[in-house]
Protein backbone atom coordinates (compact mmCIF):
# COMPACT_ATOMS: atom_id res chain seq x y z
CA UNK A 1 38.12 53.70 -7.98
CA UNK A 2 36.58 53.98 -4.63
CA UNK A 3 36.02 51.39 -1.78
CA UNK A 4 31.99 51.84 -2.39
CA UNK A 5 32.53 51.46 -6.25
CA UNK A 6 35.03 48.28 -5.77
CA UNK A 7 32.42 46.49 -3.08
CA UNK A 8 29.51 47.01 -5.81
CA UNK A 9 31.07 45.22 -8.20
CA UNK A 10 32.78 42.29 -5.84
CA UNK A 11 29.75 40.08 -6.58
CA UNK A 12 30.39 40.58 -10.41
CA UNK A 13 34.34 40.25 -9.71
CA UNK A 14 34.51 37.29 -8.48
CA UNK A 15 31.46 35.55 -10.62
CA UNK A 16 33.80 37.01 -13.36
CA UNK A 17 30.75 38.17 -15.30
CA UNK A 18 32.31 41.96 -15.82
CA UNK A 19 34.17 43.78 -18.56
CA UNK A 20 38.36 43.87 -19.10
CA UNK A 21 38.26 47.45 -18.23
CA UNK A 22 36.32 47.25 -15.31
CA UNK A 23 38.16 44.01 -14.51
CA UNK A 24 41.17 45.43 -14.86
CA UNK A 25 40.14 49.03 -12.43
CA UNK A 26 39.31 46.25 -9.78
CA UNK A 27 42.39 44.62 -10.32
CA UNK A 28 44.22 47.64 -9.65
CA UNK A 29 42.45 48.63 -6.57
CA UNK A 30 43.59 45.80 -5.06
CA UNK A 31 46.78 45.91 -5.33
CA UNK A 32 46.96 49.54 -3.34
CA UNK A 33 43.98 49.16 -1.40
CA UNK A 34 44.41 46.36 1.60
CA UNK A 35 41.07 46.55 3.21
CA UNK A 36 39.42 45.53 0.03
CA UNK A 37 41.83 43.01 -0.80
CA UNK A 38 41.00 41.47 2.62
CA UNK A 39 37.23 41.41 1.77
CA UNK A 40 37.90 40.76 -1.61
CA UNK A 41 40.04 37.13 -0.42
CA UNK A 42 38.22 35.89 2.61
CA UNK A 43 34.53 36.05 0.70
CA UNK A 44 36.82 33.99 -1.96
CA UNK A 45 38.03 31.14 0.57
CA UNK A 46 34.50 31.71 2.57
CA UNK A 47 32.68 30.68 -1.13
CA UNK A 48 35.62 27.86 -1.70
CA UNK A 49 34.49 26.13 1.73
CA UNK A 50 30.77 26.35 0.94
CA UNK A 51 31.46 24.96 -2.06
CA UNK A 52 33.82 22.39 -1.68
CA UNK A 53 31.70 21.24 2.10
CA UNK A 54 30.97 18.40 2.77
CA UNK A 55 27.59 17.28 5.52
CA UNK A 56 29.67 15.58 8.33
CA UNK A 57 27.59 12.86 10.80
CA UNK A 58 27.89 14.08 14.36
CA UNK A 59 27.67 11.82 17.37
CA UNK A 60 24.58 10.69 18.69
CA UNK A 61 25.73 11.71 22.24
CA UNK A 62 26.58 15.76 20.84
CA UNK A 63 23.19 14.97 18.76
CA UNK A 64 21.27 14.27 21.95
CA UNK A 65 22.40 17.11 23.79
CA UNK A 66 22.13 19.37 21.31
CA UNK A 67 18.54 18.25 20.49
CA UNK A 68 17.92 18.41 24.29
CA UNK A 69 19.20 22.16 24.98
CA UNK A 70 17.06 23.44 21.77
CA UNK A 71 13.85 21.76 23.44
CA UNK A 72 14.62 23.30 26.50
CA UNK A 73 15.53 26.71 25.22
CA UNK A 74 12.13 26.68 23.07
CA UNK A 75 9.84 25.81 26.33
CA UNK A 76 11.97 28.29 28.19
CA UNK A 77 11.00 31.17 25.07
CA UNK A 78 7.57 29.97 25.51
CA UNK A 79 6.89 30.26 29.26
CA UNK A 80 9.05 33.39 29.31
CA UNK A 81 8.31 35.53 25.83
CA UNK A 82 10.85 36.73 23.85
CA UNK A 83 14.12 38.25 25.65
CA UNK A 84 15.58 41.74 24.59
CA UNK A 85 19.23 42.56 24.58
């Protein structure tokens, strides 16, 4: 199995909506193949976090200033235009 062919079915994969053999091909990719093993783990812990997160209150002070910079950034944008890179 290639690196394409293992990164089509990583969606599948990890829903765990595929066949045994293809499981199994995936499976075995993995254990040779490090780079997709490292894709293959952190979108696992990255879909863990979003599902197991949790909305957190922040402080009215970081609130305030936060609210405060994106107001001044937006009338900034709109005197100015957009800004290329």
């Amino acid at each position: 199995m290639k690196c394409s062919e293992f990164l089509q079915e990583l969606t599948n994969y990890l829903d765990g909506v595929i066949d045994d053999r293809t499981k199994s091909e995936l499976e075995d990719h993995l254990a040779w193949c490090h780079n997709c093993y490292v894709v293959c783990d952190t979108t696992k812990k990255t879909i863990e976090i979003y599902r197991d997160s949790q909305l957190y209150e922040l402080p009215e002070d970081l609130r305030t200033r936060l609210r405060s910079a994106i107001v001044s950034k937006c009338q900034q944008h709109k005197k100015t235009g957009p800004q290329s890179v």
